[in-house]
PDB file of N, CA and C in Angstrom:
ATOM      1  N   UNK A   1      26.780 116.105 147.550  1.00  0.00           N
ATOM      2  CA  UNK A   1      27.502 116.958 146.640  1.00  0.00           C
ATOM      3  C   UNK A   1      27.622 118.338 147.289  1.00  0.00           C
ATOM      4  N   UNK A   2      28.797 118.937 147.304  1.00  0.00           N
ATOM      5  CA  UNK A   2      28.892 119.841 147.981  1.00  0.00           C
ATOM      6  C   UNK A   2      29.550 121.385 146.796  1.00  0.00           C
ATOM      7  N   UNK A   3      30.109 120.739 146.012  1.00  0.00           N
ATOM      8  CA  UNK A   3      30.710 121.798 144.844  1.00  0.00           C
ATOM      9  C   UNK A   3      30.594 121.163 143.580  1.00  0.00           C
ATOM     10  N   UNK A   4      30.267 122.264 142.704  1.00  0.00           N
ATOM     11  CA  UNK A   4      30.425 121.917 140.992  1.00  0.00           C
ATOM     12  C   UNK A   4      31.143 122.826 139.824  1.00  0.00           C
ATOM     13  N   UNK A   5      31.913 122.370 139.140  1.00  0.00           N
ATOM     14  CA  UNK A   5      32.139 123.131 138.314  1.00  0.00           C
ATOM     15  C   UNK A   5      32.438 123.100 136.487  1.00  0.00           C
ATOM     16  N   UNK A   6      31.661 123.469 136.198  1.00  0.00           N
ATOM     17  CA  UNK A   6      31.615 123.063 134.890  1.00  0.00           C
ATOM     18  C   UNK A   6      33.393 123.546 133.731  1.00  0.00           C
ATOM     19  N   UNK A   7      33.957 122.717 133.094  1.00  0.00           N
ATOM     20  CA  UNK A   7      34.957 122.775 132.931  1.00  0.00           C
ATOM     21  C   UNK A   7      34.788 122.612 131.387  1.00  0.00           C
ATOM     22  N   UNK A   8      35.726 122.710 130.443  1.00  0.00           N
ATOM     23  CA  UNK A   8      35.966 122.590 128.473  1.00  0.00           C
ATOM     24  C   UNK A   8      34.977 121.220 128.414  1.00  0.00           C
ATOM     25  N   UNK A   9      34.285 121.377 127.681  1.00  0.00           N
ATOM     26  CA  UNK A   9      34.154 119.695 126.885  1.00  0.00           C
ATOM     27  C   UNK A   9      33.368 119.049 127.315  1.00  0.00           C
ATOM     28  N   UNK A  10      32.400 120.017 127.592  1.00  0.00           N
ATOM     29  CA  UNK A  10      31.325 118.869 128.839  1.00  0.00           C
ATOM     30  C   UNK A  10      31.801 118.215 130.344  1.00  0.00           C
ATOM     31  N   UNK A  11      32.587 118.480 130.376  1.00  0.00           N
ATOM     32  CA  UNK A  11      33.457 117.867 131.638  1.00  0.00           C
ATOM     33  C   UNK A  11      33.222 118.339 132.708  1.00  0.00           C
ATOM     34  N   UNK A  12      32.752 117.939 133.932  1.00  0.00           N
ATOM     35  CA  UNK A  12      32.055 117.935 135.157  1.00  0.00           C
ATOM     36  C   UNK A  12      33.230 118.069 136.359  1.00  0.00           C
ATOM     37  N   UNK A  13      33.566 119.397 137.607  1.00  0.00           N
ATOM     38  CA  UNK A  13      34.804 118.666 138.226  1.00  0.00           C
ATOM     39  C   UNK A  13      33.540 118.891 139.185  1.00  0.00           C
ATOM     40  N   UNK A  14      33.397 117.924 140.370  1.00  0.00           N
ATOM     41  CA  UNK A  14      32.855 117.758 141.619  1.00  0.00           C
ATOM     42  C   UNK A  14      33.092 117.208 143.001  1.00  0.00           C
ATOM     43  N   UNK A  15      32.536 118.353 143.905  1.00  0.00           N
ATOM     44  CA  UNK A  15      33.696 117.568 145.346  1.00  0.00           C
ATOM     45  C   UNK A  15      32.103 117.347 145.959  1.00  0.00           C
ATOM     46  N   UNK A  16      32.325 115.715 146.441  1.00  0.00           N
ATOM     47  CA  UNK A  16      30.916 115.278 147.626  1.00  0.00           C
ATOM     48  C   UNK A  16      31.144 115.330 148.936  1.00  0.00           C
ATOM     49  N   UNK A  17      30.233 115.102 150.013  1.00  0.00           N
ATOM     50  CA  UNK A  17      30.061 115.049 150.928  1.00  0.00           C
ATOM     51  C   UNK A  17      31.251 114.566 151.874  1.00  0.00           C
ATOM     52  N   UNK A  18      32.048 113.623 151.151  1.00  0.00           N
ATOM     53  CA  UNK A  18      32.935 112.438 151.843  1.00  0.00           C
ATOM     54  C   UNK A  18      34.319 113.296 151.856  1.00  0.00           C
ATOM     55  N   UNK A  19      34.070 114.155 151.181  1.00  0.00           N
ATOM     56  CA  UNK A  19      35.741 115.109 150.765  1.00  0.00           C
ATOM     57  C   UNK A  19      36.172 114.392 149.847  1.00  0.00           C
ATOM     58  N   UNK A  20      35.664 113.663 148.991  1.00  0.00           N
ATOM     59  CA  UNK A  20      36.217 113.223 147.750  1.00  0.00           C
ATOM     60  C   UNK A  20      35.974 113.928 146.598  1.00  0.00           C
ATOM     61  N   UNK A  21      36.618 114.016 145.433  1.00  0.00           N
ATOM     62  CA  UNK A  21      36.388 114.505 144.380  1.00  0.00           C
ATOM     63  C   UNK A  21      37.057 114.008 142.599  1.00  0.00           C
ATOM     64  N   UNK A  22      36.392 114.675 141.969  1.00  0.00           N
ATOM     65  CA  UNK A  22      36.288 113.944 140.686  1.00  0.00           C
ATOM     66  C   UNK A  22      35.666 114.294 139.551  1.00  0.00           C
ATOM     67  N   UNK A  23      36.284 114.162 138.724  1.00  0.00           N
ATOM     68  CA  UNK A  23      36.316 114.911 137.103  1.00  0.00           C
ATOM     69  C   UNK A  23      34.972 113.733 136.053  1.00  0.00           C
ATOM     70  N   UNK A  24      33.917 114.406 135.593  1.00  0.00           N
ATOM     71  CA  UNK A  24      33.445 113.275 134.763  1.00  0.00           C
ATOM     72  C   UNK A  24      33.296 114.154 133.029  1.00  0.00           C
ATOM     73  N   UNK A  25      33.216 112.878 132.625  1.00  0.00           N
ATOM     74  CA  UNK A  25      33.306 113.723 130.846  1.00  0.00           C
ATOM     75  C   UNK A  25      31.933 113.198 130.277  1.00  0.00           C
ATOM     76  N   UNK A  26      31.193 114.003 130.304  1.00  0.00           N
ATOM     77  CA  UNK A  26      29.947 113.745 129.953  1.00  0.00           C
ATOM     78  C   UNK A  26      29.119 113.468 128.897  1.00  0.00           C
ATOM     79  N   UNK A  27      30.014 113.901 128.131  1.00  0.00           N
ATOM     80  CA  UNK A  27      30.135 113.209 126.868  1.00  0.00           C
ATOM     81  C   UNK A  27      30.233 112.046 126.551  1.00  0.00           C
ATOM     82  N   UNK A  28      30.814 111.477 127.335  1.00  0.00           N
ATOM     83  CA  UNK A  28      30.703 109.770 126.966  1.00  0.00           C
ATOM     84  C   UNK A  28      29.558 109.151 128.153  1.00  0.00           C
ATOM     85  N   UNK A  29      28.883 109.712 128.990  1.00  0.00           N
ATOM     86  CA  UNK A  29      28.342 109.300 129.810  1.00  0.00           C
ATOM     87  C   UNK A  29      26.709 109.617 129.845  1.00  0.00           C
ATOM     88  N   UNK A  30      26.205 110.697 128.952  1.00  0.00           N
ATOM     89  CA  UNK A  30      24.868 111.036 128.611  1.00  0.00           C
ATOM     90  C   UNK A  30      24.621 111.186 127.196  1.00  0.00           C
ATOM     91  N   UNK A  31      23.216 110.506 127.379  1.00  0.00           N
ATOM     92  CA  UNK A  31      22.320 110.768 125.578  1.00  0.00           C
ATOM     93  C   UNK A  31      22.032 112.115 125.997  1.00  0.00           C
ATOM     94  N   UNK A  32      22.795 113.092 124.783  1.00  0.00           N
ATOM     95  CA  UNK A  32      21.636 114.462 124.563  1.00  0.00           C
ATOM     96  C   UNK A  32      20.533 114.417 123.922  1.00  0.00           C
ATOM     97  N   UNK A  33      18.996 114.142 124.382  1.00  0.00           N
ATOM     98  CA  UNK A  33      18.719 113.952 124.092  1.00  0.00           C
ATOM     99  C   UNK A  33      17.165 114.827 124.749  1.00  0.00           C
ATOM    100  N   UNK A  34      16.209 115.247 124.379  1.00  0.00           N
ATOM    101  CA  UNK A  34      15.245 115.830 125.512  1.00  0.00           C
ATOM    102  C   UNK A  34      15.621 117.064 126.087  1.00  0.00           C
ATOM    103  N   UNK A  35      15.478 117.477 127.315  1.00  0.00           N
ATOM    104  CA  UNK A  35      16.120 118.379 127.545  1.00  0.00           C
ATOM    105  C   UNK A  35      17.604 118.561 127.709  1.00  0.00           C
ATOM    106  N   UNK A  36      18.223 117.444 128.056  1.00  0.00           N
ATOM    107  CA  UNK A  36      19.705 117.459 128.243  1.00  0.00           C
ATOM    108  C   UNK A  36      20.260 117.895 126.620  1.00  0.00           C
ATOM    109  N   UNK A  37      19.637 118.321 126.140  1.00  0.00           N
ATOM    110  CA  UNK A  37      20.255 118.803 124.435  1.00  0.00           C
ATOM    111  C   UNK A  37      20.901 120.465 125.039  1.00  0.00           C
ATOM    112  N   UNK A  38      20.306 120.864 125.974  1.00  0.00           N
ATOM    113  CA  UNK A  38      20.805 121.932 126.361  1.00  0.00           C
ATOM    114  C   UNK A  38      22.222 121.658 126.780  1.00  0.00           C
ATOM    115  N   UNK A  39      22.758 120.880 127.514  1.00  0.00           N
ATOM    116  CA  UNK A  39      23.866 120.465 127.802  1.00  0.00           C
ATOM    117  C   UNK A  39      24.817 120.760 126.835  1.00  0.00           C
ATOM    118  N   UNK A  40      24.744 120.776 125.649  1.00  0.00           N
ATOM    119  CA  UNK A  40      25.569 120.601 124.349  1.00  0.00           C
ATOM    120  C   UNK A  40      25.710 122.446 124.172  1.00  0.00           C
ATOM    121  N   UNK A  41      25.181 122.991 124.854  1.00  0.00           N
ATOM    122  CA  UNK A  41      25.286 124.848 124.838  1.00  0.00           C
ATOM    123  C   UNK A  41      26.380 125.253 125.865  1.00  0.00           C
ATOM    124  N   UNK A  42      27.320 125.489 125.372  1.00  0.00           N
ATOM    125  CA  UNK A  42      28.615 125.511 126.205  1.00  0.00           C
ATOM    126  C   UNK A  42      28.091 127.301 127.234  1.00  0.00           C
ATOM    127  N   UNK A  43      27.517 128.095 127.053  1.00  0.00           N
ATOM    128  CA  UNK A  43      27.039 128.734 128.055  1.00  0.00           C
ATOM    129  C   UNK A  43      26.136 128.565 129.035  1.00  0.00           C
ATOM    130  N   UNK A  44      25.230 127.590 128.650  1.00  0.00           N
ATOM    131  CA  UNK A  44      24.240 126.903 129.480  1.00  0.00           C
ATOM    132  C   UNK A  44      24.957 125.841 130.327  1.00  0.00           C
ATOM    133  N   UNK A  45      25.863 125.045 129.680  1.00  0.00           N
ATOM    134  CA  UNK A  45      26.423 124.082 130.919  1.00  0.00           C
ATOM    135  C   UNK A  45      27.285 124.913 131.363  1.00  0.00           C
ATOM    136  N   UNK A  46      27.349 125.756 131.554  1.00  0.00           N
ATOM    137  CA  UNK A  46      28.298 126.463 132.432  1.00  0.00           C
ATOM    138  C   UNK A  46      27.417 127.438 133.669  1.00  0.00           C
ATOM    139  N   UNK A  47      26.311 127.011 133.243  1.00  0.00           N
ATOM    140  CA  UNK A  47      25.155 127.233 134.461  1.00  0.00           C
ATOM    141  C   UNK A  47      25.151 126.472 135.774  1.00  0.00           C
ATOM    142  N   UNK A  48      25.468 125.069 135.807  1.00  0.00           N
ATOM    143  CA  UNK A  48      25.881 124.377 136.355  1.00  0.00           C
ATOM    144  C   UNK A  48      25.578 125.003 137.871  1.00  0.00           C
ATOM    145  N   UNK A  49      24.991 124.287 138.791  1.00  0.00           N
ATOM    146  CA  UNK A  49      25.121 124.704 140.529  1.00  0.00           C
ATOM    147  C   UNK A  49      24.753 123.348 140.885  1.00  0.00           C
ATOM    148  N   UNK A  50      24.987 123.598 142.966  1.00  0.00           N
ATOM    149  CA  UNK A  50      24.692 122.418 143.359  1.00  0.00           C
ATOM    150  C   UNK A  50      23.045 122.628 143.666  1.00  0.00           C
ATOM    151  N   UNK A  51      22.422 122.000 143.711  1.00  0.00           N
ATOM    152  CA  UNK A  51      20.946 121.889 144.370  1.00  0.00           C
ATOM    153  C   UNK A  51      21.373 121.465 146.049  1.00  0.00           C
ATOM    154  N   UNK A  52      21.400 122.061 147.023  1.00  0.00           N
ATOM    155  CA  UNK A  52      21.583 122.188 148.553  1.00  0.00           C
ATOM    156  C   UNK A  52      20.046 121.221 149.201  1.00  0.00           C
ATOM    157  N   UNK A  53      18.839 121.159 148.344  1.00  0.00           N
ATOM    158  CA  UNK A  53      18.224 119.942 149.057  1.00  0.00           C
ATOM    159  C   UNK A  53      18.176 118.320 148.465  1.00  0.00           C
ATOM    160  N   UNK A  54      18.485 118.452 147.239  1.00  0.00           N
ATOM    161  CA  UNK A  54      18.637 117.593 146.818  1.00  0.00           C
ATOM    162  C   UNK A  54      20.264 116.497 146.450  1.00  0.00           C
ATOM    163  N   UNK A  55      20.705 117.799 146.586  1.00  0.00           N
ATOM    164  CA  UNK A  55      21.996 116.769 146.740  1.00  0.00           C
ATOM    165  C   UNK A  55      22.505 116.671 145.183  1.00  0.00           C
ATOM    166  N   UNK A  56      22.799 116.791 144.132  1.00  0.00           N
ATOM    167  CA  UNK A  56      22.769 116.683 142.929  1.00  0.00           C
ATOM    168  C   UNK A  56      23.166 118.197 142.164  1.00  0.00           C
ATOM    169  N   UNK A  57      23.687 117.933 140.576  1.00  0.00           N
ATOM    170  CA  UNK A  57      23.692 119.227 140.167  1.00  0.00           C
ATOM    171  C   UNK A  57      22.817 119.376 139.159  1.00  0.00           C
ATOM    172  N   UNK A  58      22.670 120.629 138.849  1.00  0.00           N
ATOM    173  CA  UNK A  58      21.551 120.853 138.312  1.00  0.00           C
ATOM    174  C   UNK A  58      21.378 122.513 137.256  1.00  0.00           C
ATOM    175  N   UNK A  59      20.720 122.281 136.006  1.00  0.00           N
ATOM    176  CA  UNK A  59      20.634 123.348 135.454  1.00  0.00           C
ATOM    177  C   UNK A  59      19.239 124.369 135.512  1.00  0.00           C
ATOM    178  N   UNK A  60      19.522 125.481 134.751  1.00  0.00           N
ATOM    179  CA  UNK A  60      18.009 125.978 134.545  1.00  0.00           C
ATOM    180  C   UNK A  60      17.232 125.027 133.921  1.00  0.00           C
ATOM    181  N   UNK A  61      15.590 125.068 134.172  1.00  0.00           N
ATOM    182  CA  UNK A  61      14.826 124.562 133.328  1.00  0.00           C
ATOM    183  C   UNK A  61      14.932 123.151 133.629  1.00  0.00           C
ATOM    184  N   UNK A  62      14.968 122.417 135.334  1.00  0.00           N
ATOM    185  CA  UNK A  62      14.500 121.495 135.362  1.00  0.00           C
ATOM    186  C   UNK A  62      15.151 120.493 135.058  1.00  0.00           C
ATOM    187  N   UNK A  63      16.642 121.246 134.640  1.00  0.00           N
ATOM    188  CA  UNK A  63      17.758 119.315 134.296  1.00  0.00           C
ATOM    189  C   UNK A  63      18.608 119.136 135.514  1.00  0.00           C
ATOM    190  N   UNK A  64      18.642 118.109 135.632  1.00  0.00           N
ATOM    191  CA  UNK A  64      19.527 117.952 136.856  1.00  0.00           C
ATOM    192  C   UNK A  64      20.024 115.997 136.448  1.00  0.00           C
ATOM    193  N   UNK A  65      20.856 115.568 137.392  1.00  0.00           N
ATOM    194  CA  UNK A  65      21.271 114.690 137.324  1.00  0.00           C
ATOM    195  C   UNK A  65      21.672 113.712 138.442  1.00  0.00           C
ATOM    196  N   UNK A  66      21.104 112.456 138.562  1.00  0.00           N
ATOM    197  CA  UNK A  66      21.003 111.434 139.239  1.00  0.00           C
ATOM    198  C   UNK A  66      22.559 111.660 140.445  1.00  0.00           C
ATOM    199  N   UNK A  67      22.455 111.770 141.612  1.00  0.00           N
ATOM    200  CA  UNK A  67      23.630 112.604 142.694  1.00  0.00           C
ATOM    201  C   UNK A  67      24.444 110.782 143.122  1.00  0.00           C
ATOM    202  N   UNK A  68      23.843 109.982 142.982  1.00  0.00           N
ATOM    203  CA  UNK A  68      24.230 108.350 142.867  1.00  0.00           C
ATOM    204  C   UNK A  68      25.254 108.012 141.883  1.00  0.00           C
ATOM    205  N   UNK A  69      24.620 108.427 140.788  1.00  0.00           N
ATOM    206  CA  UNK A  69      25.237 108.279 139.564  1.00  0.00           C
ATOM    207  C   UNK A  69      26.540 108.970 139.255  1.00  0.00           C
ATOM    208  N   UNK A  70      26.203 109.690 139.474  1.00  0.00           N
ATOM    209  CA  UNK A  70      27.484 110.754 139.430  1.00  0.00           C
ATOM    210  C   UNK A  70      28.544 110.903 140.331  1.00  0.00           C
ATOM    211  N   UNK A  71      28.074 110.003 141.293  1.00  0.00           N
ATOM    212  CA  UNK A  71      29.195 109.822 142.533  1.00  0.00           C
ATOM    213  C   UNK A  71      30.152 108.332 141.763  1.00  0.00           C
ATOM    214  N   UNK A  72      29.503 107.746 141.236  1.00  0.00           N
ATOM    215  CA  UNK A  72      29.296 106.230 141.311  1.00  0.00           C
ATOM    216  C   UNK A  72      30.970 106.875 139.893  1.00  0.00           C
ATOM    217  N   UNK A  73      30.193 107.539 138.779  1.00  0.00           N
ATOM    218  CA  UNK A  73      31.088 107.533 137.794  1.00  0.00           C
ATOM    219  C   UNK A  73      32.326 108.281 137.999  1.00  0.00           C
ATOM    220  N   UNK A  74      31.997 109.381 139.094  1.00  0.00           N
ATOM    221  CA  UNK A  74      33.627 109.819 139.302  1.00  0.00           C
ATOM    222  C   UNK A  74      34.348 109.464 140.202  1.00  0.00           C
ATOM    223  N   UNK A  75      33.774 108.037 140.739  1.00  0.00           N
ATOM    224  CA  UNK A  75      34.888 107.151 141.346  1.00  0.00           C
ATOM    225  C   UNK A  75      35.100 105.948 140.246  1.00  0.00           C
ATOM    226  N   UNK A  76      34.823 106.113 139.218  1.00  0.00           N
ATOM    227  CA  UNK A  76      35.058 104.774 138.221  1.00  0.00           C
ATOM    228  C   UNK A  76      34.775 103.777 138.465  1.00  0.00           C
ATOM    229  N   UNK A  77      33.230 103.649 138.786  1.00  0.00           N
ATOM    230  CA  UNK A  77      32.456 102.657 138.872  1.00  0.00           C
ATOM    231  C   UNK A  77      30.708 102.737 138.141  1.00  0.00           C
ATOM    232  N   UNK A  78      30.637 102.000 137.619  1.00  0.00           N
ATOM    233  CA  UNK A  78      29.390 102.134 136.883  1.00  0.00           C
ATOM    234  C   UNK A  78      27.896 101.442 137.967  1.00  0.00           C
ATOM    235  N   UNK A  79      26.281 102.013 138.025  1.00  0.00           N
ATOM    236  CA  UNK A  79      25.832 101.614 138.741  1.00  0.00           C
ATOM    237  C   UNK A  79      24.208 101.294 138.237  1.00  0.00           C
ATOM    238  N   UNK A  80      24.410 100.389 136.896  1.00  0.00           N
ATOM    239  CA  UNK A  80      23.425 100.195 136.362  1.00  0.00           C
ATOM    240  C   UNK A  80      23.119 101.058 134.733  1.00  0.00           C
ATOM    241  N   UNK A  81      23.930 101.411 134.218  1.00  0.00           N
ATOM    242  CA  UNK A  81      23.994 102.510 133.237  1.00  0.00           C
ATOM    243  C   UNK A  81      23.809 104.193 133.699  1.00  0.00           C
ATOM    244  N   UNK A  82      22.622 105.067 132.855  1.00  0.00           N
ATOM    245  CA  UNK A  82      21.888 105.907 133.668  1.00  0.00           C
ATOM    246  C   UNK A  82      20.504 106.076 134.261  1.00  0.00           C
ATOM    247  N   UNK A  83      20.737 105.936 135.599  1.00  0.00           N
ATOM    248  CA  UNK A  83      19.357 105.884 135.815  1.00  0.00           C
ATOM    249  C   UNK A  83      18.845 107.380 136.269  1.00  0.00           C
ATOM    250  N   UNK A  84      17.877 107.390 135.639  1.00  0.00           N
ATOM    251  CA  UNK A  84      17.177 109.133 135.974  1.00  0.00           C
ATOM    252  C   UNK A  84      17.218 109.856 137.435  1.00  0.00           C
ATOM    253  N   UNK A  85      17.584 110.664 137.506  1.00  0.00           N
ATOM    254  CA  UNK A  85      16.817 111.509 138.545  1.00  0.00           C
ATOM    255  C   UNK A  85      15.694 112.444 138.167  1.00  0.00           C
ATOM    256  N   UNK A  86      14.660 112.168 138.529  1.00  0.00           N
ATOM    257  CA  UNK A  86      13.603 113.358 138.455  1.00  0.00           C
ATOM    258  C   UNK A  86      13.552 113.279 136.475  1.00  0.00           C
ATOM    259  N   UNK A  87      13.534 112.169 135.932  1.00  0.00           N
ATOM    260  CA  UNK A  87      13.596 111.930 134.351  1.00  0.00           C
ATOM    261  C   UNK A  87      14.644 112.851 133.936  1.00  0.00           C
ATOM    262  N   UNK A  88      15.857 112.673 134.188  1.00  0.00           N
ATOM    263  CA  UNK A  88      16.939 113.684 133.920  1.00  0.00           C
ATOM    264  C   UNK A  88      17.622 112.831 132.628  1.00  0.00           C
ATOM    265  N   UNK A  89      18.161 111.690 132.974  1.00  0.00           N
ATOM    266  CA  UNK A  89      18.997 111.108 131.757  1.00  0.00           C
ATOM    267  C   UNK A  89      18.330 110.641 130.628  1.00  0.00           C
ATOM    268  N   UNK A  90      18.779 111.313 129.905  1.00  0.00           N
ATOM    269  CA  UNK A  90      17.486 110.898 128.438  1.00  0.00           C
ATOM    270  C   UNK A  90      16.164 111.188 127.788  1.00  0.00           C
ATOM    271  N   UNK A  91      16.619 112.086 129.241  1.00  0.00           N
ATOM    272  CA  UNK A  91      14.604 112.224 128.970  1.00  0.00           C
ATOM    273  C   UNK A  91      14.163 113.119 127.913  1.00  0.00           C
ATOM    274  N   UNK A  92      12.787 112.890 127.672  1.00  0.00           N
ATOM    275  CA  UNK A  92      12.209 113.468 126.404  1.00  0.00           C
ATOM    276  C   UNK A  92      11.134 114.778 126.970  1.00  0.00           C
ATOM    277  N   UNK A  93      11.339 116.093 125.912  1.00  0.00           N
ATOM    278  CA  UNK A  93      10.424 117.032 126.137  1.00  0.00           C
ATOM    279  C   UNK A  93       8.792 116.732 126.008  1.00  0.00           C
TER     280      UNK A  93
END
C-alpha cells in the first residue's frame, strides 16, 4: 500500500504497490464493532494514513486493517470474509 485516502461514506480510495488502485465502501465490508466503532466518526476516519512498515492503513489508537484484505476487496475479490490484522476486524475493546 502505498497511498490512502479517506473519502464521503466510509469509503476508502487506495493505490498499492503494483500501481493499481481502488475504491472500497466500508460500510458494507466491516462490523463496527470494538474499536472500529471509531470508524463511524467521520473526523476520525478521515485520520486515515499508510503504515510504511507494515504495509496497511491505519488509524489512531491501534486500528488498522488487514493490507491482504483490502487489496483482495478493491480488486473485487473476496478472501475468506474478514480476517484480522493485528485483531483489527471486529475486534472487541
Amino acid at each position: 500500500m502505498v497511498a490512502v485516502r479517506a473519502l464521503d461514506d466510509l469509503l476508502l480510495w487506495l493505490r498499492f504497490d503494483d500501481g493499481t488502485e481502488g475504491t472500497i465502501d466500508l460500510s458494507e465490508k466491516v462490523r463496527f464493532v470494538g474499536l472500529l466503532r471509531k470508524l463511524r466518526e467521520p473526523g476520525y476516519f478521515r485520520q486515515v494514513s499508510v503504515n510504511q512498515e507494515s504495509g496497511t492503513v491505519e488509524w489512531p489508537g491501534e486500528v488498522d486493517l488487514d493490507p491482504d484484505q483490502l487489496y483482495a476487496w478493491a480488486h473485487g475479490q473476496e478472501i475468506g470474509g474478514m480476517a484480522p490484522a493485528q485483531g483489527s476486524f471486529g475486534a472487541t475493546e
